[in-house]
Protein backbone atom coordinates (compact mmCIF):
# COMPACT_ATOMS: atom_id res chain seq x y z
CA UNK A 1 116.67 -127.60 -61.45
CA UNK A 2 119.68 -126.60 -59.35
CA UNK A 3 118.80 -124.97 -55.91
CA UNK A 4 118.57 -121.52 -56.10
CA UNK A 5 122.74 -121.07 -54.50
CA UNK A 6 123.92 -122.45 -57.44
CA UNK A 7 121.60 -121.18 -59.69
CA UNK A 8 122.63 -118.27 -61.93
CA UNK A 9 119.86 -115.58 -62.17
CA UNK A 10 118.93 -112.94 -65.19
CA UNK A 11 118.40 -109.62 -63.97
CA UNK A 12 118.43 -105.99 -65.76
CA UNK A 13 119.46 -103.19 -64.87
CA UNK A 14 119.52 -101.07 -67.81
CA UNK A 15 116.64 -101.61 -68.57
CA UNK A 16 117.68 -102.72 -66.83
CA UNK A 17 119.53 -104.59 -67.54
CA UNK A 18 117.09 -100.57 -69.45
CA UNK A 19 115.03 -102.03 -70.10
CA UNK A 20 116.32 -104.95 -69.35
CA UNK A 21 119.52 -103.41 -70.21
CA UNK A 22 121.52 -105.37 -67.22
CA UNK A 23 120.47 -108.93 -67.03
CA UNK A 24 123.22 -110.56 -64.89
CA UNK A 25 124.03 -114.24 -63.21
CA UNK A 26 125.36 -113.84 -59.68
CA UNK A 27 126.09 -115.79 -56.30
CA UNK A 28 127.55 -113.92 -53.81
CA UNK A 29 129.23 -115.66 -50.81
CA UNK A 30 129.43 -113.99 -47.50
CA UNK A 31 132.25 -115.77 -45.16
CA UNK A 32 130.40 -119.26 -45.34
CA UNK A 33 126.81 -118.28 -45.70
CA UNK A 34 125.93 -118.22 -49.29
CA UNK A 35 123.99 -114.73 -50.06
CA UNK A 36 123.29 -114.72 -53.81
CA UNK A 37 124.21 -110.53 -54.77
CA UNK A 38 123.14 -108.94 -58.10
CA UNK A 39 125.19 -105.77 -59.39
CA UNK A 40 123.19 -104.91 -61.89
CA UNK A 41 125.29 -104.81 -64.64
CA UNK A 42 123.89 -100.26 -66.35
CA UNK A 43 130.59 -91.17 -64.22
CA UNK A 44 129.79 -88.73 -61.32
CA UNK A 45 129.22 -85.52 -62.65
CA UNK A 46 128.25 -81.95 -59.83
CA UNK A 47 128.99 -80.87 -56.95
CA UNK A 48 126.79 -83.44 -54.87
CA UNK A 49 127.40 -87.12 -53.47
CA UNK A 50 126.39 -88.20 -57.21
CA UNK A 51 127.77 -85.32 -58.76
CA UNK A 52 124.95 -85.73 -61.61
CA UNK A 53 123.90 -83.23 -64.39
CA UNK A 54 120.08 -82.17 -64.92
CA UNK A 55 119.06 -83.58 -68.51
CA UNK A 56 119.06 -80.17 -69.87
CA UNK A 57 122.80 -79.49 -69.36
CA UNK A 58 123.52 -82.38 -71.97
CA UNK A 59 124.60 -81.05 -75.04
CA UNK A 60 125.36 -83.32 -78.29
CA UNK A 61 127.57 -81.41 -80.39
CA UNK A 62 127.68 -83.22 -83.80
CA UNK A 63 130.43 -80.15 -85.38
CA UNK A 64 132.76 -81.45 -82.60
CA UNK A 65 132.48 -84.38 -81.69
CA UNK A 66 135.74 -85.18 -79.44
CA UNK A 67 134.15 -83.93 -76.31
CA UNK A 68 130.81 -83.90 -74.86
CA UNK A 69 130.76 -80.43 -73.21
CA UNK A 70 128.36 -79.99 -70.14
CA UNK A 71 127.84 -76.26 -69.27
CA UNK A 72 126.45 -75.21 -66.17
CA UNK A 73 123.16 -73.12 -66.35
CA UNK A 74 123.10 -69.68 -66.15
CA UNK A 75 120.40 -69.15 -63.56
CA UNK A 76 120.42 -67.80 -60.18
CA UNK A 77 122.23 -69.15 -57.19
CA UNK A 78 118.76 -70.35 -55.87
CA UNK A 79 117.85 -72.17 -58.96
CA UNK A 80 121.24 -73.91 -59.07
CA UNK A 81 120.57 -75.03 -55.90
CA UNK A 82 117.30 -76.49 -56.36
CA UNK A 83 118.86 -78.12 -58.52
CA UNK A 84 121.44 -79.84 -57.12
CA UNK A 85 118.52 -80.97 -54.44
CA UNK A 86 116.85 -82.22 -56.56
CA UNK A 87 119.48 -84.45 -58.25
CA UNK A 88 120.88 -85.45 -55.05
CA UNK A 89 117.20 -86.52 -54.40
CA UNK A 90 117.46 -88.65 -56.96
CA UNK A 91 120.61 -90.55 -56.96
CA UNK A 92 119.58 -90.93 -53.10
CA UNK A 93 116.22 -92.35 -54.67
CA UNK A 94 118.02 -94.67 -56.92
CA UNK A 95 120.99 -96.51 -54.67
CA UNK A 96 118.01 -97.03 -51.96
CA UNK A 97 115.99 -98.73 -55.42
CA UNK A 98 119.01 -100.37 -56.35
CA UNK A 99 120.08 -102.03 -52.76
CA UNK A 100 116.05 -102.64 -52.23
CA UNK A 101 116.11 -104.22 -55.40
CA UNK A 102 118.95 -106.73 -54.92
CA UNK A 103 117.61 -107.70 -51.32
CA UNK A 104 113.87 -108.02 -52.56
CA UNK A 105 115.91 -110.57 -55.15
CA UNK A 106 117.22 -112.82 -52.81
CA UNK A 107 113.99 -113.26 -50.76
CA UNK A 108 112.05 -113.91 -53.87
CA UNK A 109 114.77 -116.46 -54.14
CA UNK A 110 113.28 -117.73 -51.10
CA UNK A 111 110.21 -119.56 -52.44
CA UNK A 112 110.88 -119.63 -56.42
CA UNK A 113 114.60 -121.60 -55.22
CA UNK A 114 113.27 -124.00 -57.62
CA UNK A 115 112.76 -121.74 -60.30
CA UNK A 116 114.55 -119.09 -60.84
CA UNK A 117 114.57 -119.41 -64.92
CA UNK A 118 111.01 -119.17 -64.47
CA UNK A 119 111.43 -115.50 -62.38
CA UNK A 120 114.11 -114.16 -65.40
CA UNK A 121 112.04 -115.11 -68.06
CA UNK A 122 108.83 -113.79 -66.41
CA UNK A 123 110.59 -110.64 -66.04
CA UNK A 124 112.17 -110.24 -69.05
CA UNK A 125 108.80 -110.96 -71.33
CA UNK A 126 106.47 -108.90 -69.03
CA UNK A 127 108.04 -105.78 -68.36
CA UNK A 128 107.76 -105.43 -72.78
CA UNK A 129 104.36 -105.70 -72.05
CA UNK A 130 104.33 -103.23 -69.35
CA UNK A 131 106.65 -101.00 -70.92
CA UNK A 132 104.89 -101.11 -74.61
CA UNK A 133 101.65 -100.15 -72.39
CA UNK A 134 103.20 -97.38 -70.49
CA UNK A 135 104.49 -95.94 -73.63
CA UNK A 136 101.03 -95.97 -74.95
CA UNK A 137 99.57 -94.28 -72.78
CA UNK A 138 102.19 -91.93 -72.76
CA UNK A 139 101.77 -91.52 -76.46
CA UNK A 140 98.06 -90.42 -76.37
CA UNK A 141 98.48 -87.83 -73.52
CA UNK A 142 100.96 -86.31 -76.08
CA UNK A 143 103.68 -86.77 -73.64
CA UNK A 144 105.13 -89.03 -76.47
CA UNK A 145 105.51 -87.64 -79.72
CA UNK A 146 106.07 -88.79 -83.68
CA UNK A 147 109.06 -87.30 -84.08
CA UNK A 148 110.39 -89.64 -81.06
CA UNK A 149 108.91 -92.28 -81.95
CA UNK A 150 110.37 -92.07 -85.86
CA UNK A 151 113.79 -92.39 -83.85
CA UNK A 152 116.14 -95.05 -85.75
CA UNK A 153 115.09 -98.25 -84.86
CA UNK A 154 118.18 -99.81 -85.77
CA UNK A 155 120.15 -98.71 -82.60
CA UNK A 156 117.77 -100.39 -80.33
CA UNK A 157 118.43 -103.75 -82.41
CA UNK A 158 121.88 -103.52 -81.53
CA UNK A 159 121.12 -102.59 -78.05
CA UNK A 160 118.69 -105.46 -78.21
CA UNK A 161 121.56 -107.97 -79.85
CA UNK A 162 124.25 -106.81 -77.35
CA UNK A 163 122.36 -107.71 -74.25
CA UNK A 164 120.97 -111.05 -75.48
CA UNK A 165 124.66 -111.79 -76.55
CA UNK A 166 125.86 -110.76 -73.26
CA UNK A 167 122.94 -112.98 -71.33
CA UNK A 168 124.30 -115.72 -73.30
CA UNK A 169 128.25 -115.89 -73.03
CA UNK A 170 127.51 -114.86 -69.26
CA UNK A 171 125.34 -117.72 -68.85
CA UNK A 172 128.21 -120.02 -70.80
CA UNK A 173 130.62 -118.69 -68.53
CA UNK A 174 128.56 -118.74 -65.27
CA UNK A 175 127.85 -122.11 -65.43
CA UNK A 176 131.70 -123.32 -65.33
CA UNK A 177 132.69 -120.65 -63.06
CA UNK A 178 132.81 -120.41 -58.81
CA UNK A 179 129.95 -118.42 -57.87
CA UNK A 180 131.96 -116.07 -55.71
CA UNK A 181 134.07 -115.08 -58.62
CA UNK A 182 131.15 -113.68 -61.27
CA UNK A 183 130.37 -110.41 -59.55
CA UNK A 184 134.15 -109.68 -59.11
CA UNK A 185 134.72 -110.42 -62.82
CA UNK A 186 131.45 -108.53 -63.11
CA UNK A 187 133.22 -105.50 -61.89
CA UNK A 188 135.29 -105.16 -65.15
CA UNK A 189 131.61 -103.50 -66.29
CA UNK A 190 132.83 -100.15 -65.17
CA UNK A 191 136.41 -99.85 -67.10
CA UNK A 192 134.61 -101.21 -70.74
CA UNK A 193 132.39 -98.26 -70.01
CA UNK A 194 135.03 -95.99 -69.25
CA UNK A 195 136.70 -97.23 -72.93
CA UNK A 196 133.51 -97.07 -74.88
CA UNK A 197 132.33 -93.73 -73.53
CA UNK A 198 135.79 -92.63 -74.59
CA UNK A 199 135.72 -94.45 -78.43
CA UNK A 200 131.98 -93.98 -78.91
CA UNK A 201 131.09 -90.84 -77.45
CA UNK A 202 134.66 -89.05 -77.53
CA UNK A 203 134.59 -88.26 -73.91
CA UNK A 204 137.33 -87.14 -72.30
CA UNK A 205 138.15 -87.85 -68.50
CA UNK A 206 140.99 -86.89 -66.18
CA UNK A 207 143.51 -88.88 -64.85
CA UNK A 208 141.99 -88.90 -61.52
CA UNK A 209 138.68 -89.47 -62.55
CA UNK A 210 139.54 -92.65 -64.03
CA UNK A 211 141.54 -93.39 -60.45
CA UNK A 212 138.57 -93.07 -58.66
CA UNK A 213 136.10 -95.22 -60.92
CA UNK A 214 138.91 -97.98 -60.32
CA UNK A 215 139.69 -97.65 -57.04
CA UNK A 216 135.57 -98.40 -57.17
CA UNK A 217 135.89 -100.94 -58.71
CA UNK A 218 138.74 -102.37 -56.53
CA UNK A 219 136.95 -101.85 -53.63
CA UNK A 220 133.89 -103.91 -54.65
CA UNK A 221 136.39 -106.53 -55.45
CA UNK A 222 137.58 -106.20 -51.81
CA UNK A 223 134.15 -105.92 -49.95
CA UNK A 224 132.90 -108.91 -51.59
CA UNK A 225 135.97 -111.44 -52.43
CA UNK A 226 136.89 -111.30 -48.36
CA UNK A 227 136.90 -114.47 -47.49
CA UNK A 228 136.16 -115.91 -50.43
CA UNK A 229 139.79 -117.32 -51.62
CA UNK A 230 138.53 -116.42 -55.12
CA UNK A 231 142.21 -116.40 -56.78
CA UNK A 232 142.65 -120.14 -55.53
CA UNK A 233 138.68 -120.70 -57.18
CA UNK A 234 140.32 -119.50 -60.70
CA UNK A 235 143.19 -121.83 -60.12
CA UNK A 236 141.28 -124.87 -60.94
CA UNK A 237 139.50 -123.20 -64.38
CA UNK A 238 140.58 -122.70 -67.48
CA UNK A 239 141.62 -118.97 -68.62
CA UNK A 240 138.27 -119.28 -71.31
CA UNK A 241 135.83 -118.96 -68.83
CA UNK A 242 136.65 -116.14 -67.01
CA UNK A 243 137.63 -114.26 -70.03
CA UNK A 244 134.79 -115.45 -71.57
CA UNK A 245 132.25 -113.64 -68.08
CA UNK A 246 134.84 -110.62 -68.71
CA UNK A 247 133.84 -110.43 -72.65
CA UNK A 248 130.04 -110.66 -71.69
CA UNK A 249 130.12 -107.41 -69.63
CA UNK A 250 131.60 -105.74 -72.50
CA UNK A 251 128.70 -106.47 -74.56
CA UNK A 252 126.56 -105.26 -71.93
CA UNK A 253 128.88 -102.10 -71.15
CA UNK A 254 128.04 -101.54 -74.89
CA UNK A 255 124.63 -101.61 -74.89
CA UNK A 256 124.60 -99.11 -71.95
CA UNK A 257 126.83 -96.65 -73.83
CA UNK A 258 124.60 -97.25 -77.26
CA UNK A 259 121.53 -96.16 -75.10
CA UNK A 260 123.59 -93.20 -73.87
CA UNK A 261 124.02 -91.86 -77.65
CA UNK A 262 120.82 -91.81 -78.28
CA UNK A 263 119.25 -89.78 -75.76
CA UNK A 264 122.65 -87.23 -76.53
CA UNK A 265 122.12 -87.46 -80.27
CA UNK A 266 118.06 -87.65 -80.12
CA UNK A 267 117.95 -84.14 -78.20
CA UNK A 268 119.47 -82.59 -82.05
CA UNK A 269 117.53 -84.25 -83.72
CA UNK A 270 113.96 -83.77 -81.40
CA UNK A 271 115.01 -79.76 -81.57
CA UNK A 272 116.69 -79.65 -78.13
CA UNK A 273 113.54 -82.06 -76.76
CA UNK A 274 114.08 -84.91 -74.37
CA UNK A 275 113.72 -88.30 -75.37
CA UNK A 276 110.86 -90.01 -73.41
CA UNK A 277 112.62 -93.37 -71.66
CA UNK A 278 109.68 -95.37 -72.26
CA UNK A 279 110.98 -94.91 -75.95
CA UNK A 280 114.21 -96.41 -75.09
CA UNK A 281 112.80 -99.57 -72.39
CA UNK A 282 110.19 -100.30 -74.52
CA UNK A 283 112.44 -100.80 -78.17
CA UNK A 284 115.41 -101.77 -76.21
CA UNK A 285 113.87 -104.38 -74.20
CA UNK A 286 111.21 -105.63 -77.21
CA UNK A 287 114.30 -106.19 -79.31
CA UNK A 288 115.99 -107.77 -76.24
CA UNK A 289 113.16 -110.30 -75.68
CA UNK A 290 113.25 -111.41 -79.42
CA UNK A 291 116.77 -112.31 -79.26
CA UNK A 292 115.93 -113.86 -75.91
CA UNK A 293 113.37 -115.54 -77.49
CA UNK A 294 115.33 -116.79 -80.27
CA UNK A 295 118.53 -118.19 -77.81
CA UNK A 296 115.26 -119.61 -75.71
CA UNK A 297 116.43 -123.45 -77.00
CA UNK A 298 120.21 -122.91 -76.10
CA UNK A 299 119.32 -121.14 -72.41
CA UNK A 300 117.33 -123.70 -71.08
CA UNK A 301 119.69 -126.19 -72.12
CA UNK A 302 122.32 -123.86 -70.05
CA UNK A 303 120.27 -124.03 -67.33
CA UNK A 304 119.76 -128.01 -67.27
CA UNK A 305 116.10 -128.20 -68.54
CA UNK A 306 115.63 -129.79 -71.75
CA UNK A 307 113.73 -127.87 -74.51
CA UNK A 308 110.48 -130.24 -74.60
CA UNK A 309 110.13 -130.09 -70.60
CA UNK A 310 110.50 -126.49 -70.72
CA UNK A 311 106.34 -125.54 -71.37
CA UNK A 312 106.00 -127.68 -68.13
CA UNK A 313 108.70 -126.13 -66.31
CA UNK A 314 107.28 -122.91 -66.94
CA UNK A 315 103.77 -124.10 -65.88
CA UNK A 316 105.25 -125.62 -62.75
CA UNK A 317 106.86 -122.23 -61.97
CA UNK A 318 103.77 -119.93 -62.50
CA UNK A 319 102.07 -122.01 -60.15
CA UNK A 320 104.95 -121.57 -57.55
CA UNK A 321 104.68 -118.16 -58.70
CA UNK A 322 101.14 -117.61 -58.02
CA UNK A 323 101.13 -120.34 -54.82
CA UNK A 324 98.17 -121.76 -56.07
CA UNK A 325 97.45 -125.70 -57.03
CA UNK A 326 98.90 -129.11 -54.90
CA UNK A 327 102.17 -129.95 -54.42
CA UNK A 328 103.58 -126.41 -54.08
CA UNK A 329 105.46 -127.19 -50.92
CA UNK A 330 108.67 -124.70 -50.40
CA UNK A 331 106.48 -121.79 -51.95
CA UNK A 332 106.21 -119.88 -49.29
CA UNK A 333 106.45 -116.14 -49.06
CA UNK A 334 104.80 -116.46 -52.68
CA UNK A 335 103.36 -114.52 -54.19
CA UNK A 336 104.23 -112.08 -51.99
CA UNK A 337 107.92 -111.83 -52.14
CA UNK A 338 107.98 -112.55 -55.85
CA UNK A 339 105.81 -109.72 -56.64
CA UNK A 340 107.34 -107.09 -54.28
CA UNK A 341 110.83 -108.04 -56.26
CA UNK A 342 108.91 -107.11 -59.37
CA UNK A 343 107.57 -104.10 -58.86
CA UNK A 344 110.60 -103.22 -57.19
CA UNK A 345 112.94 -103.91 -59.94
CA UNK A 346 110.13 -102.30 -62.33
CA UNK A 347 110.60 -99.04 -60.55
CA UNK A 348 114.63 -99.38 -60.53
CA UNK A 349 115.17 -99.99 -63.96
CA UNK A 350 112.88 -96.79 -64.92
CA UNK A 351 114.75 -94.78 -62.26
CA UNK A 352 118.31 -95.58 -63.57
CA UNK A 353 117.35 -95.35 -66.97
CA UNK A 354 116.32 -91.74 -65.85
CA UNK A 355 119.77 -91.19 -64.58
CA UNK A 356 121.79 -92.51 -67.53
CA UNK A 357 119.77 -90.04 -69.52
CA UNK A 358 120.27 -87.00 -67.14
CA UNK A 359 123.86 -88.11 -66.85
CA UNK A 360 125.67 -90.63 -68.15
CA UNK A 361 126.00 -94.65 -68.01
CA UNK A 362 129.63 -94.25 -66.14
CA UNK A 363 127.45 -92.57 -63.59
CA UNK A 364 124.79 -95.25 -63.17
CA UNK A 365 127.65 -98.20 -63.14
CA UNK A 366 128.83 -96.16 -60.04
CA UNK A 367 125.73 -95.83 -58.21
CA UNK A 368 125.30 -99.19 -58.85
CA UNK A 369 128.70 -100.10 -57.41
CA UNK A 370 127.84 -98.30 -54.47
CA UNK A 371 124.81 -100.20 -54.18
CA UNK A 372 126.85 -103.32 -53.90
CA UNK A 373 128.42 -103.31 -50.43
CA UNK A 374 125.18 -102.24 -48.75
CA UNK A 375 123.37 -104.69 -50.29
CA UNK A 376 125.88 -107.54 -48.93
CA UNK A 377 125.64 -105.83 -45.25
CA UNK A 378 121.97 -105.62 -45.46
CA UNK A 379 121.88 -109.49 -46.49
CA UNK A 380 124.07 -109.85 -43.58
CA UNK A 381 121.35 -109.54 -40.85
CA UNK A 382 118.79 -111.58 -39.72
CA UNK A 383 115.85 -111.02 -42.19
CA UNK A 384 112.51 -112.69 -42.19
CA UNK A 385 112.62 -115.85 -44.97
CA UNK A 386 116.47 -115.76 -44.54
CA UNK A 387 118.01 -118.40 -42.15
CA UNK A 388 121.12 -117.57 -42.56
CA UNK A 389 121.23 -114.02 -41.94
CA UNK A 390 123.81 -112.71 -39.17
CA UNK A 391 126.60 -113.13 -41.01
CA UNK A 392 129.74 -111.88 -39.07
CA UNK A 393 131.30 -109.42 -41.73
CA UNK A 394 135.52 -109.78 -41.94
CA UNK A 395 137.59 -106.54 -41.72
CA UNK A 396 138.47 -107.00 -45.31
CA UNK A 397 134.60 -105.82 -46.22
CA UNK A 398 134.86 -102.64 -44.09
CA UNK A 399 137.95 -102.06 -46.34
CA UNK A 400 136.72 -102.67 -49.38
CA UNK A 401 133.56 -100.33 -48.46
CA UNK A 402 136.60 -97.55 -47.48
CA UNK A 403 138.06 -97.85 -50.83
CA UNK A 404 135.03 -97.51 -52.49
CA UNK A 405 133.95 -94.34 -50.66
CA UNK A 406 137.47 -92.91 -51.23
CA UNK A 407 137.00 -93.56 -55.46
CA UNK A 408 133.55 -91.88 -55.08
CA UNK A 409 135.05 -88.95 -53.63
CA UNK A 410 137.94 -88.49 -55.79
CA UNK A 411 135.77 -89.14 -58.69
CA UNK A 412 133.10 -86.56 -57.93
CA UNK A 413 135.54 -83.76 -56.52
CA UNK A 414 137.96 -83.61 -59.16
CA UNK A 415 137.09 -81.38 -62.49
CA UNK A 416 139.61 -79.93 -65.39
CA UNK A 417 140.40 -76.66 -65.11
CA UNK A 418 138.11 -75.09 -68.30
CA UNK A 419 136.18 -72.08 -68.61
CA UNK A 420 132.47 -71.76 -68.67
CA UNK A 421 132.63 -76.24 -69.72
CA UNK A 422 133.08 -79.06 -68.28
CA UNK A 423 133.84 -82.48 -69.15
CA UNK A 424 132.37 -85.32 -67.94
């Protein structure tokens, strides 16, 4: 098994994955210290920092269909802006989940180097588990109800299909491809969101809303490519394999937007109810694990362990896991660090999955985005496990964090002129 800076790692973010909407495989390079990052691969709307919209706002119209309108409440002045705490609260919540989530990642890193397979299939099989539990529980408080539960099933097996597919081809392409280069290619995430939302939903942005979620975009590209002399990286690959890590966040962009449609087109159908998440990460990710399951041959060979040594790969890396049993030299910080990163990205993947549904996935991409650059300063310092730390950032990072701040704002303070709606 590769060490863990080559290594390419699952992780979700819609569930994240989402279930385990956003699994993605990225190594992140800071100047010359290699600082694996993970974007997590799940639109700004109000008048706050994350400009988001309470779930109630969210109307799906199914007589017109070309625009999803979002009309501000009628309420008092002091409701509104309880509101708008409260959502601010919450995107606040999430980035800090997000950035913990991504540095928690790396320091499990730390003592499962060996095997990080292990981590994204532990992850991706338990949290169905936890989520199927959850959603049981839910179910016989009454918080969960038949009529949500008698949702299609069918949209969650192409939610299901689409992030499997995407795991794959980003695995296919991952393993060819520089490691600096995947979460910059990753970034292309944000505009097949921007074309699906448009296509699938009918939603209709502004000229300068679709500036800002690029200039986003380009400033990610900037923060974390300084340094990196990524172009001159693609120079010596062949045009496949980067498309190829470009087509496998359009599956997953997909999947996000699919997930998006049904909490709009569940609240007609539940009478103007909300969809319960659990619903969603517990059918999304089932259906994702079974795919998972079924590619489980083709992804250990991707990762370099043959199929018949993979039941005592896996047993090796629950024992590294665990830190229990001889021989488990360079485990430590387990299983400590490893379960910290799980509860942590547990927690995430609820809390964006709560934002997608109060907003919508263009939204979450952002926040995730955002995420990005403070993530790769945080990994910068001298941390506890992390040798390395200190990393002297290059001018080209504050930049590309400037750019980034600029999209956010011209994003989330820029609305169409329309009476009594507004469009996402």
């Amino acid at each position: 098994m590769a060490a863990v800076y080559s290594s390419f790692i699952l992780l979700h973010t819609f569930p994240s994955r989402s279930s385990f909407s956003r699994f993605h495989f990225h190594n992140l390079k800071l100047n010359n210290n290699n600082n694996p990052i993970f974007p997590m691969s799940s639109s700004l709307p109000l008048k706050s920092p994350f400009h988001l919209l309470p779930s109630h706002v969210n109307k799906f119209n199914r007589t017109n269909r070309t625009v999803f309108k979002f009309r501000a409440s009628s309420s008092s002045s002091g409701s509104t802006t309880l509101t708008n705490r409260t959502v601010l609260f919450t995107s606040v919540i999430t980035v800090t989940l997000a950035v913990a989530n991504r540095v928690l990642y790396k320091l499990a890193l730390i003592p499962m180097s060996n095997y990080p397979f292990f981590l994204a299939q532990f992850t991706t099989f338990g949290y169905v588990v936890i989520y199927f539990s959850i959603l049981y529980i839910r179910y016989q408080l009454g918080i969960v109800t038949n009529e949500m539960l008698a949702i299609p099933k069918w949209r969650f097996f192409i939610i299901g299909f689409l992030e499997a597919l995407g795991l794959v081809t980003g695995m296919f392409a991952g393993a060819i491809l520089p490691g600096p280069v995947i979460p910059i290619l990753n970034q292309t995430f944000l505009v097949w969101q921007l074309m699906f939302s448009a296509l699938i939903l009918r939603r209709r942005y502004s000229i300068n809303q679709v500036v800002g979620c690029l200039l986003v975009g380009a400033g990610v590209v900037v923060a974390i490519s300084s340094g990196s002399n990524a172009g001159q990286m693609l120079s010596e690959v062949e045009f496949f394999w980067p498309a190829l890590m470009i087509v496998s966040c359009a599956f997953q962009a997909g999947a996000s937007i699919i997930k998006e449609f049904v909490f709009l087109d569940s609240s007609t159908q539940l009478k103007q109810k909300s969809l319960d998440i659990f619903v969603v990460n517990s059918f999304g990710s089932g259906f994702q694990a079974l795919f998972v399951l079924l590619f489980l041959p083709l992804l250990s060979n991707l990762k370099g362990i043959p199929f018949v040594q993979l039941p005592s790969y896996l047993k090796s890396g629950a024992g590294c896991f665990l830190n229990i049993g001889a021989g488990k030299a360079g485990c430590d910080g387990a299983p400590l660090l490893p379960l910290l990163y799980v509860v942590t990205n547990l927690v995430f993947n609820i809390s964006l999955l709560n934002v997608l549904k109060s907003s919508s996935a263009v939204v979450a991409s952002l926040m995730l985005m955002l995420s990005v650059p403070i993530s790769v300063y945080i990994l910068s310092l001298p941390l506890p496990y992390l040798p390395e730390g200190g990393t002297t950032l290059s001018p080209f990072f504050l930049l590309g964090c400037a750019i980034l701040v600029c999209g956010l704002y011209l994003y989330n303070t820029t609305r169409p002129a329309r009476k009594n709606s507004e469009d996402d």
